[in-house]
N, C-alpha and C. Protein backbone atom coordinates (compact mmCIF):
# COMPACT_ATOMS: atom_id res chain seq x y z
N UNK A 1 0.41 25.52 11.30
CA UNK A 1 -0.01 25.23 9.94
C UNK A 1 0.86 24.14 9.31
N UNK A 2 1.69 24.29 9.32
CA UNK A 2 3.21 23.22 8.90
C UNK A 2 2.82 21.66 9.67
N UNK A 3 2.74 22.11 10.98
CA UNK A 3 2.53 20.48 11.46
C UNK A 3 0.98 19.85 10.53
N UNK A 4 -0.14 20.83 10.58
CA UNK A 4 -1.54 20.47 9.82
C UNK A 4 -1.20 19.70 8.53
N UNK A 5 -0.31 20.52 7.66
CA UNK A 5 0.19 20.07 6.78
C UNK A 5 0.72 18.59 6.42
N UNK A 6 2.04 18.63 7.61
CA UNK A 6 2.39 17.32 7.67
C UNK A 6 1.61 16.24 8.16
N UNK A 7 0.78 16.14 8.96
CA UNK A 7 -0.09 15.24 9.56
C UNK A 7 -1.45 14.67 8.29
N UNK A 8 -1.40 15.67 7.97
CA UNK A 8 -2.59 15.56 6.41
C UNK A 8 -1.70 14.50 5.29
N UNK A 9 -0.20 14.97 5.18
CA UNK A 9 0.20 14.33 4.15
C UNK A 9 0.61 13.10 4.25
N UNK A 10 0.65 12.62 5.98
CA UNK A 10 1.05 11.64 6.36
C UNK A 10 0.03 10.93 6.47
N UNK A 11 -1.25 10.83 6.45
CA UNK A 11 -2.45 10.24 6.58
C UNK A 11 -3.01 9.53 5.31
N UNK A 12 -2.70 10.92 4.54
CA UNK A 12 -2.91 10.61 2.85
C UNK A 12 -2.20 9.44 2.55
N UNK A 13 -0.29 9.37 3.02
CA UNK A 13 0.26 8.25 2.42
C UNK A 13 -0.16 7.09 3.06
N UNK A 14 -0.74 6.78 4.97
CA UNK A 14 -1.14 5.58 4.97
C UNK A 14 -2.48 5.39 4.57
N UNK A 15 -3.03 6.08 4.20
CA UNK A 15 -4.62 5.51 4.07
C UNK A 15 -4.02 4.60 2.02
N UNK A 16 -3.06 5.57 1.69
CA UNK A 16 -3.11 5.40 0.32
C UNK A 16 -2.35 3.82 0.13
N UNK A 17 -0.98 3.10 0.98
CA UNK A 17 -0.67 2.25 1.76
C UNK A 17 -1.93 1.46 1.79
N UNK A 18 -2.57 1.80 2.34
CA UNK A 18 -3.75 0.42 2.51
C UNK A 18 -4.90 0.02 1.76
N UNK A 19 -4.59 0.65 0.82
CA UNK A 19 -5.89 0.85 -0.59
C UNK A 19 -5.59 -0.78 -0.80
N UNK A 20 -7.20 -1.19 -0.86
CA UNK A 20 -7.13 -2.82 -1.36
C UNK A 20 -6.37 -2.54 -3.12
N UNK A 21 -5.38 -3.63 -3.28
CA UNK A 21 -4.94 -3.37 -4.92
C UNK A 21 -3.53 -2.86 -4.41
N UNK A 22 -3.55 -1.70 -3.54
CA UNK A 22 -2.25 -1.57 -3.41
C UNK A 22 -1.35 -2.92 -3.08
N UNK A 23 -0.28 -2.32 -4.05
CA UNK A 23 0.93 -3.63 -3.63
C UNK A 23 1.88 -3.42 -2.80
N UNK A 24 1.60 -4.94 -1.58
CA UNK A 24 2.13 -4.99 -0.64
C UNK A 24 3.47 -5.32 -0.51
N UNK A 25 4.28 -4.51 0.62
CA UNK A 25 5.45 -3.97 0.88
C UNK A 25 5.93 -5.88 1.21
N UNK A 26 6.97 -5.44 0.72
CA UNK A 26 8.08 -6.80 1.33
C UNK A 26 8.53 -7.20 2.27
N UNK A 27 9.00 -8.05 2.80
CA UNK A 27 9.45 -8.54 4.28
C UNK A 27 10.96 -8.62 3.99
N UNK A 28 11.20 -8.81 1.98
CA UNK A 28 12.86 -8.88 2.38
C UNK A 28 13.74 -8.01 2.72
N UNK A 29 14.83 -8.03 3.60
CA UNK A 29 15.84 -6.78 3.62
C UNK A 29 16.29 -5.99 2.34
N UNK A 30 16.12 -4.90 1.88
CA UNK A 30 16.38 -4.21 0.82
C UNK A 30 17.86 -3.37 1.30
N UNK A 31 18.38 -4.00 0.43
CA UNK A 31 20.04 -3.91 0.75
C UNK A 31 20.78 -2.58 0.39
N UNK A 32 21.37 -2.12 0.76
CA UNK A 32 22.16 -0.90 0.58
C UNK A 32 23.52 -1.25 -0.23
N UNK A 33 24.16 -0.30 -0.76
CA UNK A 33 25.49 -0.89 -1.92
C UNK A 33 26.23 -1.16 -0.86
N UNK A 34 26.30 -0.79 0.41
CA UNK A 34 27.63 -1.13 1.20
C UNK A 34 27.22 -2.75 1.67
N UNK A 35 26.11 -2.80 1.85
CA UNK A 35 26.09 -4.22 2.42
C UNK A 35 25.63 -5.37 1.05
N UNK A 36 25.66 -4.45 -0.08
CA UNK A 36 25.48 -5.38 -0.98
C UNK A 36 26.64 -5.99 -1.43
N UNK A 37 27.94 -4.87 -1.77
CA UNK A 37 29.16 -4.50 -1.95
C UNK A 37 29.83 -6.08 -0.67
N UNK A 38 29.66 -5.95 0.31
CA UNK A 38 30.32 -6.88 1.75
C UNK A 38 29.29 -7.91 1.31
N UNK A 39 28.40 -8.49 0.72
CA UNK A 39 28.01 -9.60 0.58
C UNK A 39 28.57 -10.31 -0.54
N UNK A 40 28.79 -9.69 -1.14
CA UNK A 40 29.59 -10.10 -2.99
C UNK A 40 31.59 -10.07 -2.61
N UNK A 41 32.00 -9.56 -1.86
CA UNK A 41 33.06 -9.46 -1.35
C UNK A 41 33.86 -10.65 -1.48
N UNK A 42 33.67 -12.19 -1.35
CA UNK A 42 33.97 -13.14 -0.95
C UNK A 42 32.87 -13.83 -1.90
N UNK A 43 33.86 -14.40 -3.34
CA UNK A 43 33.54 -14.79 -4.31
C UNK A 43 32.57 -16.25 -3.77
N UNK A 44 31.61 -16.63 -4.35
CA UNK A 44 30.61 -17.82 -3.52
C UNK A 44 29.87 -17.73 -2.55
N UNK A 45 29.88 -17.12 -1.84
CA UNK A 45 29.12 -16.61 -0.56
C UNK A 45 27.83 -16.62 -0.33
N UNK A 46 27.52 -15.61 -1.89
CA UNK A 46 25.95 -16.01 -1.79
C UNK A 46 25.61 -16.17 -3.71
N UNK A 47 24.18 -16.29 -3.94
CA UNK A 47 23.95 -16.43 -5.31
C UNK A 47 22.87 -14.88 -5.76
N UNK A 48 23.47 -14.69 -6.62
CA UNK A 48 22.37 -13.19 -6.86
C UNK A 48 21.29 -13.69 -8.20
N UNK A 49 20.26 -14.04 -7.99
CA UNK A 49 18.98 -14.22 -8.74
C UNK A 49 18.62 -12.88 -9.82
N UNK A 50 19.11 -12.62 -11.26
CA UNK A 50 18.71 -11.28 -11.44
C UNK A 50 17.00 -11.59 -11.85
N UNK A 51 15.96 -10.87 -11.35
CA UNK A 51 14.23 -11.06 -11.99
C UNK A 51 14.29 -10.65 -12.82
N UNK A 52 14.87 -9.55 -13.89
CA UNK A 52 14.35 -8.81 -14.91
C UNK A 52 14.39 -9.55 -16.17
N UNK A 53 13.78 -8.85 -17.04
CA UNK A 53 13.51 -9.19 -18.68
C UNK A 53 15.29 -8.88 -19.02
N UNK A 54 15.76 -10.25 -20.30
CA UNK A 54 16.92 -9.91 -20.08
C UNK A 54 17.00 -8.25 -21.22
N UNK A 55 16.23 -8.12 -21.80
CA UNK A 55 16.49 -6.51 -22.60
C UNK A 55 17.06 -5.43 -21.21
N UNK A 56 16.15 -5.55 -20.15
CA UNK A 56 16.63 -4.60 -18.56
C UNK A 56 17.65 -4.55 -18.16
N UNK A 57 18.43 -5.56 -18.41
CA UNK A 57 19.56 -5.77 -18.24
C UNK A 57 20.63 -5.47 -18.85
N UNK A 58 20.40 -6.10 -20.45
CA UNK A 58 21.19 -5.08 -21.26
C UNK A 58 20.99 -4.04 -21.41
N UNK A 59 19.87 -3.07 -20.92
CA UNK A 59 19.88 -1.48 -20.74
C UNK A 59 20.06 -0.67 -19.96
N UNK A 60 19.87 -1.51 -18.84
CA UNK A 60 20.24 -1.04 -17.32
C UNK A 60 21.80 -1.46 -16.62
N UNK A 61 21.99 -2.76 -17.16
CA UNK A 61 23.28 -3.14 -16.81
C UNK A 61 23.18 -3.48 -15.58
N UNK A 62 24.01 -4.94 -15.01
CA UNK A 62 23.93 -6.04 -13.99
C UNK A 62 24.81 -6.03 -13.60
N UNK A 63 24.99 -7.16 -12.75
CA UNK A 63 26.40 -7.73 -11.97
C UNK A 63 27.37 -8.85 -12.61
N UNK A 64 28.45 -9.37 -12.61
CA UNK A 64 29.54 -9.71 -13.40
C UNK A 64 28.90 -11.17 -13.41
N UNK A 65 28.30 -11.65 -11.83
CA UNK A 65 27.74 -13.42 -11.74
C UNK A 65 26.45 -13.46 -11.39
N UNK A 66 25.59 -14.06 -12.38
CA UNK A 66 23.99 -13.79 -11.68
C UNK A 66 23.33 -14.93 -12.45
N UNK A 67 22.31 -15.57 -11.53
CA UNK A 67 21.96 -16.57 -12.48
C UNK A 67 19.90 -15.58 -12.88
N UNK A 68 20.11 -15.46 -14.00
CA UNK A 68 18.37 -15.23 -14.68
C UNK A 68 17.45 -15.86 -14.68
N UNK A 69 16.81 -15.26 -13.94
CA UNK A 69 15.10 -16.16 -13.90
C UNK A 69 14.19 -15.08 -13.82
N UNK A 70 13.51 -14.34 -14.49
CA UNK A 70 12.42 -13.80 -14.59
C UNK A 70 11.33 -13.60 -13.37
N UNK A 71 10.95 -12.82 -12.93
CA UNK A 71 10.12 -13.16 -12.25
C UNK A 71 9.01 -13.80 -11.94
N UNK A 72 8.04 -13.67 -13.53
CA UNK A 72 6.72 -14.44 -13.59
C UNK A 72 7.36 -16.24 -13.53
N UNK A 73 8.57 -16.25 -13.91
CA UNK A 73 8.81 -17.80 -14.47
C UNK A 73 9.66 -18.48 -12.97
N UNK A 74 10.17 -17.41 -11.79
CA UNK A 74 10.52 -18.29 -10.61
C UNK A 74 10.00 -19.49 -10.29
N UNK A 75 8.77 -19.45 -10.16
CA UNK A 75 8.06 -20.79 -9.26
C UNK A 75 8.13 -22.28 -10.94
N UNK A 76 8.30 -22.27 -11.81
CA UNK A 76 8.72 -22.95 -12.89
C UNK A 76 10.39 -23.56 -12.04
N UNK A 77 11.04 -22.81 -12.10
CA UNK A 77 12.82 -22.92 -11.46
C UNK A 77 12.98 -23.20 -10.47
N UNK A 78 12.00 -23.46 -9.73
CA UNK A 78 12.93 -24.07 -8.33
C UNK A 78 13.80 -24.58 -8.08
N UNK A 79 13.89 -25.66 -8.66
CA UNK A 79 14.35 -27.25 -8.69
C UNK A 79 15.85 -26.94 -9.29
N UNK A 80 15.80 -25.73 -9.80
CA UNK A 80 17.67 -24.60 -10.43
C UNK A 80 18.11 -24.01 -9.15
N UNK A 81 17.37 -23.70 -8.40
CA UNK A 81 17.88 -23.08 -7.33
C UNK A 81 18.63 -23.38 -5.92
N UNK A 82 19.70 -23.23 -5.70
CA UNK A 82 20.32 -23.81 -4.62
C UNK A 82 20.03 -23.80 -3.30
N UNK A 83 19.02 -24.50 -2.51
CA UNK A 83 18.89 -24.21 -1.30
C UNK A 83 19.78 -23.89 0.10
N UNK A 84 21.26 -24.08 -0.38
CA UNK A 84 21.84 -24.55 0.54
C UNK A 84 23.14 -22.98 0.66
N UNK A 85 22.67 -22.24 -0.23
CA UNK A 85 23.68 -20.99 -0.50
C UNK A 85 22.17 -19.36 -0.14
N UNK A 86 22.94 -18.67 0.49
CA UNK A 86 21.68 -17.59 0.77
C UNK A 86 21.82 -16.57 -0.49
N UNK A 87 20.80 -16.05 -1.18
CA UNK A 87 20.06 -15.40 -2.10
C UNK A 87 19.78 -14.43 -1.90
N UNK A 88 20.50 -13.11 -3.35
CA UNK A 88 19.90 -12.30 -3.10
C UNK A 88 19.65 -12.13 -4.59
N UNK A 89 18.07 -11.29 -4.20
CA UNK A 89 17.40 -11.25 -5.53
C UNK A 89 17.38 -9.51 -6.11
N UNK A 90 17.91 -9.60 -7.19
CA UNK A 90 17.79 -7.87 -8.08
C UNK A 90 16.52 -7.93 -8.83
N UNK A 91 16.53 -6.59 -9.32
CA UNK A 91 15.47 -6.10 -10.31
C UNK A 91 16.17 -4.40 -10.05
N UNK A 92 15.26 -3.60 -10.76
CA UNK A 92 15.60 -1.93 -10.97
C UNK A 92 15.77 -1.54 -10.01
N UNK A 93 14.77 -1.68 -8.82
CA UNK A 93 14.68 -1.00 -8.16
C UNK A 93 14.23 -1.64 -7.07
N UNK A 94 14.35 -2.75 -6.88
CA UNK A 94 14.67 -3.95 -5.27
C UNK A 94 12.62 -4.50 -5.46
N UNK A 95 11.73 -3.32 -5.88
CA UNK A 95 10.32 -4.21 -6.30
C UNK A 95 9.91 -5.47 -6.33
N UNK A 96 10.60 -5.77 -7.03
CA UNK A 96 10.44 -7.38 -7.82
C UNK A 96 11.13 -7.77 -7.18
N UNK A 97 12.05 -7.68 -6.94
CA UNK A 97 13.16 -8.55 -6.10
C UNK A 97 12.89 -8.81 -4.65
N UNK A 98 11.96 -8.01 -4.21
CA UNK A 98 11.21 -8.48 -2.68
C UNK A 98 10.57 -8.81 -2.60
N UNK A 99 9.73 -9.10 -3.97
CA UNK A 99 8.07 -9.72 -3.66
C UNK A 99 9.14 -11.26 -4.33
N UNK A 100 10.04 -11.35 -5.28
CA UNK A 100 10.38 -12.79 -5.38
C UNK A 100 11.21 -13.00 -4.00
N UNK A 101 12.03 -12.74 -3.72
CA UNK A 101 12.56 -13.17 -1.96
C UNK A 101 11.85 -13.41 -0.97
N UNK A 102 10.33 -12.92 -0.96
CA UNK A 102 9.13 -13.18 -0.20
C UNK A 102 8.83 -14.72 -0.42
N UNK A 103 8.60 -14.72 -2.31
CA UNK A 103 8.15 -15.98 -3.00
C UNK A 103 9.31 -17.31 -2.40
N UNK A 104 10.98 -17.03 -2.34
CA UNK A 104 11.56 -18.12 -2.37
C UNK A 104 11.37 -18.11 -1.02
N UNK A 105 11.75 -17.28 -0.07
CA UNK A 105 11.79 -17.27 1.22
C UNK A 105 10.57 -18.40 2.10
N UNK A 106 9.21 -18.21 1.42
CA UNK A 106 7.86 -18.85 1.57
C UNK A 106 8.45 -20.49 1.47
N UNK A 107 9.21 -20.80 0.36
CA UNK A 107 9.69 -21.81 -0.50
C UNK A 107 10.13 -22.75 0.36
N UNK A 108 11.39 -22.19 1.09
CA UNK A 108 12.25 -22.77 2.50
C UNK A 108 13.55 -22.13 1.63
N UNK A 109 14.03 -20.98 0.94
CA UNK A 109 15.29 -20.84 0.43
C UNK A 109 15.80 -19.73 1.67
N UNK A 110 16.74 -19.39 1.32
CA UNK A 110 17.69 -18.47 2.24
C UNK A 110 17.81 -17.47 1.42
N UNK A 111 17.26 -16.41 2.25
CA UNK A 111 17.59 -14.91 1.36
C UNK A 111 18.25 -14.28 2.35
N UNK A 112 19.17 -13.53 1.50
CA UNK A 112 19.96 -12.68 2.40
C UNK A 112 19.43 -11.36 2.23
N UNK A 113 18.98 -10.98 0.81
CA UNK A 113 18.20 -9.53 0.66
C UNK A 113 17.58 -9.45 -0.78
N UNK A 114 17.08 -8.62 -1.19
CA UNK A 114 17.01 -7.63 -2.53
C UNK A 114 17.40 -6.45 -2.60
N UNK A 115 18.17 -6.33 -3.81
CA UNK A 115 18.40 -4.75 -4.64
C UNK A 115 18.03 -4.31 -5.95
N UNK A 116 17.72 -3.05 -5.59
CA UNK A 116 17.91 -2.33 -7.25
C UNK A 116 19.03 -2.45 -7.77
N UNK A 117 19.03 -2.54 -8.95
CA UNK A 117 20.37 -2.35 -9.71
C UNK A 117 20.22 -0.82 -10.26
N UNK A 118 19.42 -0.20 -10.01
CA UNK A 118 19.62 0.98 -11.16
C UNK A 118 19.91 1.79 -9.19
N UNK A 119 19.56 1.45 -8.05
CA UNK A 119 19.35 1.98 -7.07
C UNK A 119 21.32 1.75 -6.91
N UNK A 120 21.50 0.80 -6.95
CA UNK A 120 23.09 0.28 -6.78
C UNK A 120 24.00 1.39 -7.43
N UNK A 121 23.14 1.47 -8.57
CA UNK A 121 23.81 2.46 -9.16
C UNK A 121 24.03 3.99 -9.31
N UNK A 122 22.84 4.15 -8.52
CA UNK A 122 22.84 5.82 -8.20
C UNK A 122 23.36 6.09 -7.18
N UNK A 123 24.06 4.56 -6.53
CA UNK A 123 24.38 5.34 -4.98
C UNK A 123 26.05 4.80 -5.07
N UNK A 124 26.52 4.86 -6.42
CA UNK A 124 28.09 4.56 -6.70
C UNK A 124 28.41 3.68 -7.38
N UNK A 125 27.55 2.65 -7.13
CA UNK A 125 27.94 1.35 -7.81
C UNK A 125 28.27 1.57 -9.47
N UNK A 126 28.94 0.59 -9.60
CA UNK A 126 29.29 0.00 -10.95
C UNK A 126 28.35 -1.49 -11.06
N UNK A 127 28.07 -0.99 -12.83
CA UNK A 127 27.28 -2.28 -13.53
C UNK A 127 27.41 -2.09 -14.67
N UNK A 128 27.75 -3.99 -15.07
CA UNK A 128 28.47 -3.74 -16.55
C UNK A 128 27.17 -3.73 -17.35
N UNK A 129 27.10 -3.14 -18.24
CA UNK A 129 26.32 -3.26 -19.21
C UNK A 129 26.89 -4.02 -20.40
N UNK A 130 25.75 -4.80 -20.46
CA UNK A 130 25.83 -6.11 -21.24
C UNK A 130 25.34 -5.63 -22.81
N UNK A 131 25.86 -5.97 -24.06
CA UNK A 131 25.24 -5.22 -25.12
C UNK A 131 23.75 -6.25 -25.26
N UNK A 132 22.86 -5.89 -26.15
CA UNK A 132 21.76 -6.77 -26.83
C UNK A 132 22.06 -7.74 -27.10
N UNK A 133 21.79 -8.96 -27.60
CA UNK A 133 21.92 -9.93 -28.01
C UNK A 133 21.57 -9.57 -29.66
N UNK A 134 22.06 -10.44 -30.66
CA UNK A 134 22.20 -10.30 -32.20
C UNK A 134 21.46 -11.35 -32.54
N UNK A 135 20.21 -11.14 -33.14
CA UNK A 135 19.98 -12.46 -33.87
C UNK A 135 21.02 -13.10 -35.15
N UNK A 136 21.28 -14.48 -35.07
CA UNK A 136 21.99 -14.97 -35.43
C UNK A 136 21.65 -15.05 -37.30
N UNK A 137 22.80 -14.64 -38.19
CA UNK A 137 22.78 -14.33 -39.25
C UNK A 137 22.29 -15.29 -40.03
N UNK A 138 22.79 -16.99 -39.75
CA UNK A 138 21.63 -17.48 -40.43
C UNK A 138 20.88 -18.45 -39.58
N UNK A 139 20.14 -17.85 -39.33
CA UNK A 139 19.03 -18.08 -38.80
C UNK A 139 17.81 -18.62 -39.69
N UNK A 140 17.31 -19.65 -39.47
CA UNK A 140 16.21 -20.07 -40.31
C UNK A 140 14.79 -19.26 -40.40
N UNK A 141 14.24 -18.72 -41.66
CA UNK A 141 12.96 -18.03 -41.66
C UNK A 141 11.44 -18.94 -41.10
């Protein structure tokens, strides 16, 4: 009965996997904190792309050096991006960050991986959290 079980639930998840609409899985390496941790190790090494909205960031909290580019707005930035240093791209939960490492990778860039940051963080990591930004007091109406 147990194996029936499992074989049913395993069928369910690939048939559900291949539903047209479903969104397709990534090709980038989705990085673990230890090998994210040994890639950041050796200040320059590589460049970390954060995708998120910057509010995600100040709520979720990032890494100390990251350059921001959004995800919808990557293919706008290329021409910011260093071809010549390997890339790894964040978001919450490595999502976004593998379908854009797919996007630069397509490009001719060098990815080394994607991570979650909130994933980084459940598995030890530290991330500073950045406060909100203040709109500026005088500010024109």
């Amino acid at each position: 009965m147990k194996r029936l079980v499992l074989l049913i639930l395993l069928a369910s998840a690939v048939s559900f996997a291949q539903q047209p609409g479903a969104a397709p899985a990534s090709k980038a390496k989705i990085l673990t904190r230890a090998e994210f941790d040994a890639l950041v190790a050796a200040p320059g090494r590589v460049l970390l792309i954060d995708v998120r909205r910057p509010t995600e960031i100040a709520q979720n909290g990032g890494f100390p050096v990251y350059l921001n580019i959004q995800a919808d707005d990557l293919e706008k930035h290329l021409a910011e991006i260093p071809k010549d240093k390997p890339l790894v791209m964040v978001s919450n939960h490595a999502h976004r960050a593998g379908i854009a490492a797919d996007l630069l990778e397509s490009k001719g860039f060098k990815i080394a991986g994607a991570i979650g940051a909130q994933v980084y963080e459940s598995e030890g990591g530290k991330l500073i959290k950045y406060p909100p930004e203040k709109p500026a007091a005088n500010a024109e109406k």
